[in-house]
N, C-alpha and C. Protein backbone atom coordinates (compact mmCIF):
# COMPACT_ATOMS: atom_id res chain seq x y z
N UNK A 1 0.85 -1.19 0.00
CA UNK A 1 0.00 0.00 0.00
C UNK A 1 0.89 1.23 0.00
N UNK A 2 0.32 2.56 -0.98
CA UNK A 2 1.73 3.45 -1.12
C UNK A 2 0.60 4.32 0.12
N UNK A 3 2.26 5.15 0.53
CA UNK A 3 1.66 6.35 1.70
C UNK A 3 0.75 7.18 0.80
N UNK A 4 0.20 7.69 1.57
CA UNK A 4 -1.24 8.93 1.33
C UNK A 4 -0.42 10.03 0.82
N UNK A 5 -0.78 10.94 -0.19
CA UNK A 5 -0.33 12.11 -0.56
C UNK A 5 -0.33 13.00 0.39
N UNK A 6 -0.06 13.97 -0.07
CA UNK A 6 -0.27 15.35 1.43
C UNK A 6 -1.75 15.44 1.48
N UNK A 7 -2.27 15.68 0.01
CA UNK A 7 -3.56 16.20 0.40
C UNK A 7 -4.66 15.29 0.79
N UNK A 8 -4.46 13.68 0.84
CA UNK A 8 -4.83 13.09 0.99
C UNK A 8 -4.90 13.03 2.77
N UNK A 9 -3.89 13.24 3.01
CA UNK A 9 -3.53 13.30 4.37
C UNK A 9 -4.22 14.30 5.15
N UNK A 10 -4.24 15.13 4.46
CA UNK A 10 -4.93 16.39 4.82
C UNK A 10 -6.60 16.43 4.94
N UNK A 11 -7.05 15.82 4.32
CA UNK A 11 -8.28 15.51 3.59
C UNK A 11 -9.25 14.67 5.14
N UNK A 12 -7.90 13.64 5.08
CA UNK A 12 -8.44 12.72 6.21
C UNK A 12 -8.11 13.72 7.76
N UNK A 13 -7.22 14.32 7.87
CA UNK A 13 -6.98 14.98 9.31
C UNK A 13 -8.81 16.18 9.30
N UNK A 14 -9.09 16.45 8.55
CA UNK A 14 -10.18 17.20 8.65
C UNK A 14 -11.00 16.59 8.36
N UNK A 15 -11.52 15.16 8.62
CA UNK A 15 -12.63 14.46 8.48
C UNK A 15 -12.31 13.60 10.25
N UNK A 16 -11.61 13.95 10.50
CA UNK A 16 -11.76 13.79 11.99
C UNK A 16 -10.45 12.23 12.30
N UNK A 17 -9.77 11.83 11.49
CA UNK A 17 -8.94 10.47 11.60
C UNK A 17 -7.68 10.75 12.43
N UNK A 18 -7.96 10.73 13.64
CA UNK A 18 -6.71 10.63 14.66
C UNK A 18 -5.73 10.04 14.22
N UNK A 19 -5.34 8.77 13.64
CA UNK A 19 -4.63 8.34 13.62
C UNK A 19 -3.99 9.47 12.00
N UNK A 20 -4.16 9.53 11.41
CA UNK A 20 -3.97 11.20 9.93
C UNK A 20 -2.97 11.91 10.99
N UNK A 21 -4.04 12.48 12.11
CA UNK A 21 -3.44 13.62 12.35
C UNK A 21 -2.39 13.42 13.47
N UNK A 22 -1.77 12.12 13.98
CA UNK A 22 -0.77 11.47 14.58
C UNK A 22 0.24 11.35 13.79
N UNK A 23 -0.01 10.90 12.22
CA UNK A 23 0.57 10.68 11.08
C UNK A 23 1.02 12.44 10.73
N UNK A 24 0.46 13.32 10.77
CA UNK A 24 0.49 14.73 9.96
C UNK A 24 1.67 15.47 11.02
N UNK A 25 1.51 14.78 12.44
CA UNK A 25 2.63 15.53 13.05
C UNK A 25 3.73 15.02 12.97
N UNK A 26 3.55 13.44 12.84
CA UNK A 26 5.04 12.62 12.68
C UNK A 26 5.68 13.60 11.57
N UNK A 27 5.02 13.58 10.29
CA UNK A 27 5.43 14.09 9.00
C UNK A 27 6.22 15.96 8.99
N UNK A 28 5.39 16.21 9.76
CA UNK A 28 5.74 17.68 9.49
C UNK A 28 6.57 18.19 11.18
N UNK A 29 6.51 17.64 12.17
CA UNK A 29 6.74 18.13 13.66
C UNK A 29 8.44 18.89 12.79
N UNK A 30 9.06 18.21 12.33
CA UNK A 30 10.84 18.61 12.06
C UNK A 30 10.57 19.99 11.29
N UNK A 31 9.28 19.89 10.49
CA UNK A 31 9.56 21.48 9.21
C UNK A 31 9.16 22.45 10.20
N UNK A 32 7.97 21.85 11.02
CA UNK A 32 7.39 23.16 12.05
C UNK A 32 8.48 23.53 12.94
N UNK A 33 9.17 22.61 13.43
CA UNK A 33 10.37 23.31 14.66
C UNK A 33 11.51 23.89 14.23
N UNK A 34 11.66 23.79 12.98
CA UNK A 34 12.87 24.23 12.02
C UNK A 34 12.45 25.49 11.95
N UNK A 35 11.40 25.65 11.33
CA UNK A 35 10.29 27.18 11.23
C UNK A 35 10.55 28.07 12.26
N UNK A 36 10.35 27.68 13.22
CA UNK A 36 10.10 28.03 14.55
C UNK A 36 11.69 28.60 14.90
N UNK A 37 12.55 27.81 15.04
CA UNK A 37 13.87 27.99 15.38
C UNK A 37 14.61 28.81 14.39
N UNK A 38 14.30 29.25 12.94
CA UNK A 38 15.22 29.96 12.13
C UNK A 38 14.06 31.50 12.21
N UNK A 39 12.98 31.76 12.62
CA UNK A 39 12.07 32.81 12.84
C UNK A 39 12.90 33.38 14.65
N UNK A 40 13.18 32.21 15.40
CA UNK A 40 13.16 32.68 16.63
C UNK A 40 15.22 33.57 16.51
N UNK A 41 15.90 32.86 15.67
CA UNK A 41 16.86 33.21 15.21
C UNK A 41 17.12 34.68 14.45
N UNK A 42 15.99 34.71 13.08
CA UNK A 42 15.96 35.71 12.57
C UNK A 42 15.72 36.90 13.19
N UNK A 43 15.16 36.93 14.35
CA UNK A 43 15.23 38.23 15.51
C UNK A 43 15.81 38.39 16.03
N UNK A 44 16.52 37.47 16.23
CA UNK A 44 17.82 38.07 17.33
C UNK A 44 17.39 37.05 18.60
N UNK A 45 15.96 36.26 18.92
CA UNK A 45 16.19 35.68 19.85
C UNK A 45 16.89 34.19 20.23
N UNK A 46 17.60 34.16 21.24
CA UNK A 46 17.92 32.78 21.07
C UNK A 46 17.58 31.95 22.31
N UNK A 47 16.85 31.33 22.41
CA UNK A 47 15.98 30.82 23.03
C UNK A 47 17.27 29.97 24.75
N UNK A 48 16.54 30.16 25.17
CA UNK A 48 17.56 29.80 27.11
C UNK A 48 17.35 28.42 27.05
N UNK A 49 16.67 27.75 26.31
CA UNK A 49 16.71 26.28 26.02
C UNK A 49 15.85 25.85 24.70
N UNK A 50 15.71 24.45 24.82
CA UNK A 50 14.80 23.90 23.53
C UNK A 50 13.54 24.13 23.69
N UNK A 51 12.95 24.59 25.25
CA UNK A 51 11.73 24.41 25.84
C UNK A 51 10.50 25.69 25.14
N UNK A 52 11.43 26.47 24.89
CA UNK A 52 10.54 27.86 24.41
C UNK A 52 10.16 27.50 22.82
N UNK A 53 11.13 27.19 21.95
CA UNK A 53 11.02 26.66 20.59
C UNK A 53 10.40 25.23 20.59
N UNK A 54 10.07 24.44 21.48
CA UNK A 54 8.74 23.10 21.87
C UNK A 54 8.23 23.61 21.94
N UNK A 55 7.61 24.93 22.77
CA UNK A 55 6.68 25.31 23.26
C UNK A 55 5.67 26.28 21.99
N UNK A 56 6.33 26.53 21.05
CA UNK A 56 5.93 27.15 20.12
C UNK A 56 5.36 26.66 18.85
N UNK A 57 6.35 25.53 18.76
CA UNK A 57 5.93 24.11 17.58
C UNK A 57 4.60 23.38 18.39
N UNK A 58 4.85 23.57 19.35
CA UNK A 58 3.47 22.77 19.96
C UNK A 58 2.37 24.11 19.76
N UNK A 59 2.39 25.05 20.28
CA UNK A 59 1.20 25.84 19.64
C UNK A 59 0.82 25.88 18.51
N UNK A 60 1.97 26.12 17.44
CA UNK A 60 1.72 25.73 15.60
C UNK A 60 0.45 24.59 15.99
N UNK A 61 1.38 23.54 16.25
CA UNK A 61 0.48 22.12 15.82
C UNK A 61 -1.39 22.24 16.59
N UNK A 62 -1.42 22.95 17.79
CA UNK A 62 -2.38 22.90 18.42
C UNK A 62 -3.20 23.96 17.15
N UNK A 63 -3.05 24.88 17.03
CA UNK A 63 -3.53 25.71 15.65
C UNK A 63 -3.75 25.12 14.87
N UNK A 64 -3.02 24.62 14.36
CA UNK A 64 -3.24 23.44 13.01
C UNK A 64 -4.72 22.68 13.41
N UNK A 65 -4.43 22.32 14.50
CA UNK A 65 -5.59 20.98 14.75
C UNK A 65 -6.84 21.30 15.68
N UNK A 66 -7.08 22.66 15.74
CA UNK A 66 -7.97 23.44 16.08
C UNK A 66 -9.74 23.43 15.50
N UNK A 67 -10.16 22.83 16.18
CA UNK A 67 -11.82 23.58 15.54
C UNK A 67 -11.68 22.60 14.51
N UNK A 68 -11.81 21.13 14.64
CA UNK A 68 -11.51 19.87 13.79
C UNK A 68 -10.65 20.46 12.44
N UNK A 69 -9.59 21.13 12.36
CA UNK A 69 -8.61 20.76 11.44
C UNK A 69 -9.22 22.20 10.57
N UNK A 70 -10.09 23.09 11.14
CA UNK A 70 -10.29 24.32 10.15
C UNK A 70 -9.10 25.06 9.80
N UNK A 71 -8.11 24.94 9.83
CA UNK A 71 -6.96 25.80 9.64
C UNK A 71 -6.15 25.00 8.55
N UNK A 72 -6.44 23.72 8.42
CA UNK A 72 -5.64 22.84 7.55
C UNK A 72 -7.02 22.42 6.51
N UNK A 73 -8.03 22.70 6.77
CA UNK A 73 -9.08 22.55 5.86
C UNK A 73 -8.80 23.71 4.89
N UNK A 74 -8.15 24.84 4.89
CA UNK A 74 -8.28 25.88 4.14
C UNK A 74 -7.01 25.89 3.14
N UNK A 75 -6.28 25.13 3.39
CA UNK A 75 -4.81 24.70 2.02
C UNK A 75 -5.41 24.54 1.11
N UNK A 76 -5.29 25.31 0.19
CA UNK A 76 -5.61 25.22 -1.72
C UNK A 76 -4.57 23.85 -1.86
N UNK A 77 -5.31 23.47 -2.87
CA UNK A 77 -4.83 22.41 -3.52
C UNK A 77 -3.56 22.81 -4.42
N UNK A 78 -2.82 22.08 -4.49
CA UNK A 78 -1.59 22.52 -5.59
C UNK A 78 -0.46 23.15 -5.03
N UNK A 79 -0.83 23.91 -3.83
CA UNK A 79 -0.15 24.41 -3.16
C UNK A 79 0.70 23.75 -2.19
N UNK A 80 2.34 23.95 -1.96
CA UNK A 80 3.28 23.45 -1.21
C UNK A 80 2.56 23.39 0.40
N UNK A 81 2.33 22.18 0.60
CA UNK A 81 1.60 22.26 1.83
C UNK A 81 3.22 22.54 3.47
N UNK A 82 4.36 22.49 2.90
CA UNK A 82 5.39 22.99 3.40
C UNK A 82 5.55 23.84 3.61
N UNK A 83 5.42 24.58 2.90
CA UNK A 83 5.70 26.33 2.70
C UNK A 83 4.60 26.92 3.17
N UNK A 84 3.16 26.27 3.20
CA UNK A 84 2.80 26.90 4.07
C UNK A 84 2.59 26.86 5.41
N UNK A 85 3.19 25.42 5.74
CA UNK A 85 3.03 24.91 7.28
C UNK A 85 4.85 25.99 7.55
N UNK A 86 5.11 26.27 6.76
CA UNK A 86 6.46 27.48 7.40
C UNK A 86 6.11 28.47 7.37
N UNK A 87 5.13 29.14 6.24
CA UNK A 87 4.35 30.61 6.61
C UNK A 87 3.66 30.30 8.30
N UNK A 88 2.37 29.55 8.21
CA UNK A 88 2.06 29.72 9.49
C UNK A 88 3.21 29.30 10.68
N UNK A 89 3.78 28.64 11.01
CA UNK A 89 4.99 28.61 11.82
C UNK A 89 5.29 30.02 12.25
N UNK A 90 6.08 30.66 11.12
CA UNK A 90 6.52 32.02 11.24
C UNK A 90 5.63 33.00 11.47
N UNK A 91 4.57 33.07 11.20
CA UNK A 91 3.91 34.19 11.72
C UNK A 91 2.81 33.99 13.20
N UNK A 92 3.23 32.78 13.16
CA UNK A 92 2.86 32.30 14.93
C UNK A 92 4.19 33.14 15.32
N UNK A 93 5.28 32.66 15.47
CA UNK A 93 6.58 33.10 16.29
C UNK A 93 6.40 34.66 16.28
N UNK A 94 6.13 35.24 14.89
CA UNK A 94 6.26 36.78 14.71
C UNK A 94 5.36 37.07 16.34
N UNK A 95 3.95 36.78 16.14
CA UNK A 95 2.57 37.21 17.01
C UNK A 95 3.45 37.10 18.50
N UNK A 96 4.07 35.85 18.69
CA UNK A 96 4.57 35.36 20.10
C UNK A 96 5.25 36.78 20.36
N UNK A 97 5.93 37.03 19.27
CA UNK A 97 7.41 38.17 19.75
C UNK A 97 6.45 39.62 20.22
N UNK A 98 5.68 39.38 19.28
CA UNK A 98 5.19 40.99 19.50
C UNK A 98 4.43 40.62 20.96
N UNK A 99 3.55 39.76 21.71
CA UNK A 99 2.85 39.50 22.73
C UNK A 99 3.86 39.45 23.33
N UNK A 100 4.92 39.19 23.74
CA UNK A 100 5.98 38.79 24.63
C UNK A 100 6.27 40.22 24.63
N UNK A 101 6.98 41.00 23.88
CA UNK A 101 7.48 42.52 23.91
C UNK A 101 6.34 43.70 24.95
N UNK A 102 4.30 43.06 24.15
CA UNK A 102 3.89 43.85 25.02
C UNK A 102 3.89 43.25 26.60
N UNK A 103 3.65 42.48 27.21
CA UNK A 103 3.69 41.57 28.34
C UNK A 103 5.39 41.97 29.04
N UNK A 104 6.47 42.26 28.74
CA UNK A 104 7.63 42.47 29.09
C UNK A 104 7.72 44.06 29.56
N UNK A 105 7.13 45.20 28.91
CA UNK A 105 6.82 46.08 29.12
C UNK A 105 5.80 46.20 30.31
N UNK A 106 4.35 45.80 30.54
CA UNK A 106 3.80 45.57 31.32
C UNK A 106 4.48 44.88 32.29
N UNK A 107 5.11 43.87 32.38
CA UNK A 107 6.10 43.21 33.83
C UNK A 107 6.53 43.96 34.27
N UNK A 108 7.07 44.80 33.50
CA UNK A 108 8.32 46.11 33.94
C UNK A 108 7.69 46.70 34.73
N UNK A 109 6.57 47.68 34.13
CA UNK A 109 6.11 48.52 35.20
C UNK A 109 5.24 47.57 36.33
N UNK A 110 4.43 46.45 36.12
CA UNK A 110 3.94 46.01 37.24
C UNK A 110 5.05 45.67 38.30
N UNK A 111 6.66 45.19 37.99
CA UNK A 111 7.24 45.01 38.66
C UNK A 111 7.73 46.32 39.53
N UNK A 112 7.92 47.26 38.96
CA UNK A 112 7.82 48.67 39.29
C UNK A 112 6.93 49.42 40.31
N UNK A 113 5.58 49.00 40.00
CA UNK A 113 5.21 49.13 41.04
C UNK A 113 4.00 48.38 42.18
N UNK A 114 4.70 47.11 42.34
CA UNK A 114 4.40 46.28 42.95
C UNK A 114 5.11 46.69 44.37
N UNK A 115 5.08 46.31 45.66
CA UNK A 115 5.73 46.54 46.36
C UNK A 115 6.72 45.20 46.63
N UNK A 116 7.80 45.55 47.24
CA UNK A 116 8.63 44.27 47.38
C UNK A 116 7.68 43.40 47.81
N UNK A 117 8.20 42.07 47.50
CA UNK A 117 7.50 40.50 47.69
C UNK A 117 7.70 39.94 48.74
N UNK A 118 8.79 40.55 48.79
CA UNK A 118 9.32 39.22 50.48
C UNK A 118 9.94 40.23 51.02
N UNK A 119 9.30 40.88 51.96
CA UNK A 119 9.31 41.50 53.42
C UNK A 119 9.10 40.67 54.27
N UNK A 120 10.09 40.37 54.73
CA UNK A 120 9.66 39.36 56.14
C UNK A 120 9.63 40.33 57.30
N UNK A 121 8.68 39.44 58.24
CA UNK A 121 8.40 39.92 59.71
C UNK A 121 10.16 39.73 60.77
N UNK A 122 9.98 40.66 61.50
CA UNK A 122 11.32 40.92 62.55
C UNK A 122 11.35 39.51 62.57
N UNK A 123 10.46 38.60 63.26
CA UNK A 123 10.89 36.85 63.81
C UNK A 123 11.34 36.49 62.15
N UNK A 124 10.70 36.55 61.45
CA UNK A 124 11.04 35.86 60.26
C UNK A 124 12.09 36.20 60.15
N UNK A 125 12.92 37.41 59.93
CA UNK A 125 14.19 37.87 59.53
C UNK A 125 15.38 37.37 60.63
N UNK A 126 15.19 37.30 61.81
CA UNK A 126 15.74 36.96 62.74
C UNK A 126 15.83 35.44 62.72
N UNK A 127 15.04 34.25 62.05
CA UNK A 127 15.41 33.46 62.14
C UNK A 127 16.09 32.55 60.86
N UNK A 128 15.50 33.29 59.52
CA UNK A 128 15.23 33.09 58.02
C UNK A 128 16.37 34.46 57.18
N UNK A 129 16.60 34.43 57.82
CA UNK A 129 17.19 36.40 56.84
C UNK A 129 17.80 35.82 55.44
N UNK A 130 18.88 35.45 56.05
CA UNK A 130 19.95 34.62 54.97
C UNK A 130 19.06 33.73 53.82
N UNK A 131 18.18 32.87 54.09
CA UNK A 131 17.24 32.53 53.22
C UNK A 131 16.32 33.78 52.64
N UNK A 132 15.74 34.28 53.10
CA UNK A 132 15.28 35.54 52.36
C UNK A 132 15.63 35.82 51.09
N UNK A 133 16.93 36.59 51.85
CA UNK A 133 17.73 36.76 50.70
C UNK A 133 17.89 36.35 49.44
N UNK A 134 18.42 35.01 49.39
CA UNK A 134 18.57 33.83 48.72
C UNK A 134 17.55 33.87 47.73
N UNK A 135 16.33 34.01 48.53
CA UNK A 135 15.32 33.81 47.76
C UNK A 135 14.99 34.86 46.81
N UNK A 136 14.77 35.94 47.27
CA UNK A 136 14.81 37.18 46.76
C UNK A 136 15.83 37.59 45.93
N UNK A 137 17.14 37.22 45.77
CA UNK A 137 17.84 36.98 44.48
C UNK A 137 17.95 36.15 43.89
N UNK A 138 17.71 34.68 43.98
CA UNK A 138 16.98 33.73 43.42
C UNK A 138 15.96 34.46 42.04
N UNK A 139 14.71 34.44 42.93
CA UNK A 139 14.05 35.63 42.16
C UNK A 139 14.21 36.59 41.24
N UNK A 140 15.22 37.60 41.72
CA UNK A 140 15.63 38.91 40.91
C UNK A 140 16.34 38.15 39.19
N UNK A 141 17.11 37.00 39.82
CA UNK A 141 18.14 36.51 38.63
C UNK A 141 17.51 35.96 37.35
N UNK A 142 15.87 35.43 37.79
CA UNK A 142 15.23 34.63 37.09
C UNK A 142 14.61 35.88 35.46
N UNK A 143 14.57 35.21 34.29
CA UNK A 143 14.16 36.30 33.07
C UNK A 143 12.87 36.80 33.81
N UNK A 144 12.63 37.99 33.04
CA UNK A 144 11.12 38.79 33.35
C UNK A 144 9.91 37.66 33.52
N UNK A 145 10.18 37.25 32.07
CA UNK A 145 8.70 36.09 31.92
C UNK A 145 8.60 34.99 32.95
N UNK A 146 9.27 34.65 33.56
CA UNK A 146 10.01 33.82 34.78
C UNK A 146 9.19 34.57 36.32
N UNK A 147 9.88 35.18 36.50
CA UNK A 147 9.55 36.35 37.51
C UNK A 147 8.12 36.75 37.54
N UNK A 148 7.71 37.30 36.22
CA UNK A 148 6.41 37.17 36.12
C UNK A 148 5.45 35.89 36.68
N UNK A 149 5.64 35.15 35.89
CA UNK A 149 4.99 33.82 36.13
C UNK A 149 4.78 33.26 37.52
N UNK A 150 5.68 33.49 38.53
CA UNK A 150 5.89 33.28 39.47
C UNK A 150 5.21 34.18 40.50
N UNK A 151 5.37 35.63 40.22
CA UNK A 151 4.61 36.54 41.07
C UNK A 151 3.03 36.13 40.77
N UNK A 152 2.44 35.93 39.77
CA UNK A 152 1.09 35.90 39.49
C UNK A 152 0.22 34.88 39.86
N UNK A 153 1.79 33.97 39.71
CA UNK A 153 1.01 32.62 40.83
C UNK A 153 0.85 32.57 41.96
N UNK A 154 2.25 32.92 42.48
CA UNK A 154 2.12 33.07 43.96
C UNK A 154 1.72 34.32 44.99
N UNK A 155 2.13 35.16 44.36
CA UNK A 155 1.82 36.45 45.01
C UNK A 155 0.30 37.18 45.10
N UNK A 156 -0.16 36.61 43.40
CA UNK A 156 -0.81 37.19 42.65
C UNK A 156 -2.09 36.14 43.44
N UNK A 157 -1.71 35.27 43.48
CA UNK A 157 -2.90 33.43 43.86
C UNK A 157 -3.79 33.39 42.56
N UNK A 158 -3.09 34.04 41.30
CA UNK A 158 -3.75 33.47 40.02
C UNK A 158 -3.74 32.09 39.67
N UNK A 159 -4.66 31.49 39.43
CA UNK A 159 -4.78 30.25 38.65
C UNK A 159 -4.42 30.23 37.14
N UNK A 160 -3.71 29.36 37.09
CA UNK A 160 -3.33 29.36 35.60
C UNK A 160 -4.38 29.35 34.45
N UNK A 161 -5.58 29.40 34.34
CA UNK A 161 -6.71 29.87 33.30
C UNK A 161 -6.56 31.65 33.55
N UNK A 162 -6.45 32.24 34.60
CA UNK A 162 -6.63 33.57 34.70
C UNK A 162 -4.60 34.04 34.47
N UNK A 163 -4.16 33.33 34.52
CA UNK A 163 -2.95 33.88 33.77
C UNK A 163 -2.77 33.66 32.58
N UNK A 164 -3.36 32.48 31.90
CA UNK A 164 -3.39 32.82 30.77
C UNK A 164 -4.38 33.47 29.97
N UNK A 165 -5.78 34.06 30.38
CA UNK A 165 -5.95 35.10 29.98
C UNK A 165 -5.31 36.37 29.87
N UNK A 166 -4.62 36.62 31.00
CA UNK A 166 -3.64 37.85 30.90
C UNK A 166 -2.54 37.56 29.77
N UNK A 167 -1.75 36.45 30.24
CA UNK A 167 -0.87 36.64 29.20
C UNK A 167 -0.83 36.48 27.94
N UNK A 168 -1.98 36.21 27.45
CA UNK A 168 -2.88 35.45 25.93
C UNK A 168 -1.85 34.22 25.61
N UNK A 169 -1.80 33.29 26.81
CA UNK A 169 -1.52 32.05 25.90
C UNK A 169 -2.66 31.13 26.54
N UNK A 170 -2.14 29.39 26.56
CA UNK A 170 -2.52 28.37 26.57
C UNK A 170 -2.31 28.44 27.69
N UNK A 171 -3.40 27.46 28.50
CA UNK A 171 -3.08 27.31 29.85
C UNK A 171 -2.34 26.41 30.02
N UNK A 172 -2.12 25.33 29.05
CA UNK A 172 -0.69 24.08 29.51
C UNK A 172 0.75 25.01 29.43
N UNK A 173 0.92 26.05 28.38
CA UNK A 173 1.60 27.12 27.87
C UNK A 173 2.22 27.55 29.52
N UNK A 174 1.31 28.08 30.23
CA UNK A 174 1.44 28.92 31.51
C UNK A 174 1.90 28.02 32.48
N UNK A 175 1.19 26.72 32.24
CA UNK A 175 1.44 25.86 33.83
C UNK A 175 2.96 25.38 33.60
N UNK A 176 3.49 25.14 32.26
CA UNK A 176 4.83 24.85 32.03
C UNK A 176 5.81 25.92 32.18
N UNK A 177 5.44 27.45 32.26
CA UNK A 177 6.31 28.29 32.35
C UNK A 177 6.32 28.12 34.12
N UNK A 178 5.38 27.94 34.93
CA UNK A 178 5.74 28.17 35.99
C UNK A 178 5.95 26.99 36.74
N UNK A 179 6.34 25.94 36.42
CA UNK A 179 7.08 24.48 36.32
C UNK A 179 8.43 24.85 36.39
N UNK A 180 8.50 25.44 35.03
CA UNK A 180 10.27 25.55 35.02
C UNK A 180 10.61 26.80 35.55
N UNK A 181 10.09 27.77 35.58
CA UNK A 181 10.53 28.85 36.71
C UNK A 181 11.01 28.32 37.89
N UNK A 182 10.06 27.73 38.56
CA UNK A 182 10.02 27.00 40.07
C UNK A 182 11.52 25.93 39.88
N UNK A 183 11.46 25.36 38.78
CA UNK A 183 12.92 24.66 38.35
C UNK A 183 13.57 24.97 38.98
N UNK A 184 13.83 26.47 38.15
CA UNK A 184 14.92 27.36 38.10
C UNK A 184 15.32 27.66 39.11
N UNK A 185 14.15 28.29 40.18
CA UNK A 185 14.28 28.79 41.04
C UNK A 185 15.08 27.97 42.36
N UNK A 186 14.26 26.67 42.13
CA UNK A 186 15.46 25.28 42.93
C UNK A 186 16.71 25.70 42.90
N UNK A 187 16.91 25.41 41.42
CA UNK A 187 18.48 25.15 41.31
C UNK A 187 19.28 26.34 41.28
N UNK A 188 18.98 27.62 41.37
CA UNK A 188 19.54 28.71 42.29
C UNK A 188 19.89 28.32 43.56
N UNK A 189 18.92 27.63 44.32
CA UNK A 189 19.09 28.03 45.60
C UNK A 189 19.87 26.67 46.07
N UNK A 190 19.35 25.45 45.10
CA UNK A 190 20.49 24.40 45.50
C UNK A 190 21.73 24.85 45.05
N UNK A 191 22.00 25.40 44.21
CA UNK A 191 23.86 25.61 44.29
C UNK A 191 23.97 26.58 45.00
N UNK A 192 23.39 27.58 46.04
CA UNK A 192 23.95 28.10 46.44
C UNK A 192 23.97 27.49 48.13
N UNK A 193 23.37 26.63 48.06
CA UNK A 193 23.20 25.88 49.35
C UNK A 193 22.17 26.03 50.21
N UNK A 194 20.97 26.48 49.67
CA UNK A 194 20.02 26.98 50.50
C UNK A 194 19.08 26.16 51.06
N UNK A 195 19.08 25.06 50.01
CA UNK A 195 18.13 24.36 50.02
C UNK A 195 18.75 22.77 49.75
N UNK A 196 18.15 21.80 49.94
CA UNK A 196 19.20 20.19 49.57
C UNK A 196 18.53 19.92 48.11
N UNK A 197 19.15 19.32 47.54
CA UNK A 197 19.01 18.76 46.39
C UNK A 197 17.77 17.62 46.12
């Protein structure tokens, strides 16, 4: 039996065939993250790990497969179904940059004028100071979007549906940024000894 054409493939991912659209990411997941990674490049950004450029190929694909496959229902025929799974790629990343730029600006000043976070009480400082600290530059060291994520959860007692309304993403999007923040934030404080491993 020969493999399915693209549009064949295509045909079936928008008639609802899970197993198509298991098949459509095997096929394309490498062009979308390539997309993703030479767009996140072409700006100047370079991503603090693989996790931000996953995180972006996975939104592509969630787009793609949106609203049973309406976004892949709309490929003209004849047309490089590549080139355009790299147009949309890229102008996902573009949207990310510009939402990230406004959201980075807004951190700024909310961080601005938020009042410090960790004021501890006289007993607290008297018994905790040195951890404080720790923590509180812990904190400071972490990127904006990091910092962010973290104040809104914790400070903020946002639930991740109401942060990602603010921040216009996905709520798996949000719960993974403040996963690896909290990471991060560990392994600050384990190398500096604050905390055990």
């Amino acid at each position: 039996m020969s493999a399915p054409t693209p549009a064949d493939l295509l045909a079936r991912c928008v008639s609802g065939d899970d197993s198509a659209r298991a098949q459509f990411y095997g096929d394309y997941v490498d062009v979308i993250r390539k997309a993703v990674a030479r767009t996140l490049h072409r700006y100047g950004v370079l991503a603090d790990s693989g996790d931000e450029m996953e995180d972006l190929a996975n939104e592509v694909f969630a787009k793609l497969l949106a609203d049973n496959c309406a976004l892949l229902d709309r490929v003209r025929s004849g047309r490089s179904i590549q080139a355009w799974l790299i147009v949309i790629a890229r102008n996902h990343v573009i949207d990310h940059l510009r939402r990230a730029s406004l959201r980075n600006r807004a951190a700024t000043t909310l961080i601005r004028d938020v009042e410090p976070a960790y004021v501890p009480s006289h007993a607290v400082t008297a018994i905790a100071g040195e951890r404080i600290e720790a923590v509180r530059a812990g904190v400071a060291g972490l990127e904006t979007r990091d910092r962010l994520a973290l104040e809104l959860y914790f400070l903020q007692g946002l639930t991740y549906a109401q942060m990602a309304d603010i921040l216009r993403e996905n709520v798996n999007t949000v719960s993974a940024r403040v996963r690896r923040a909290k990471g991060k934030l560990r392994q600050i404080l384990e190398r500096q000894g604050i905390i055990e491993p």
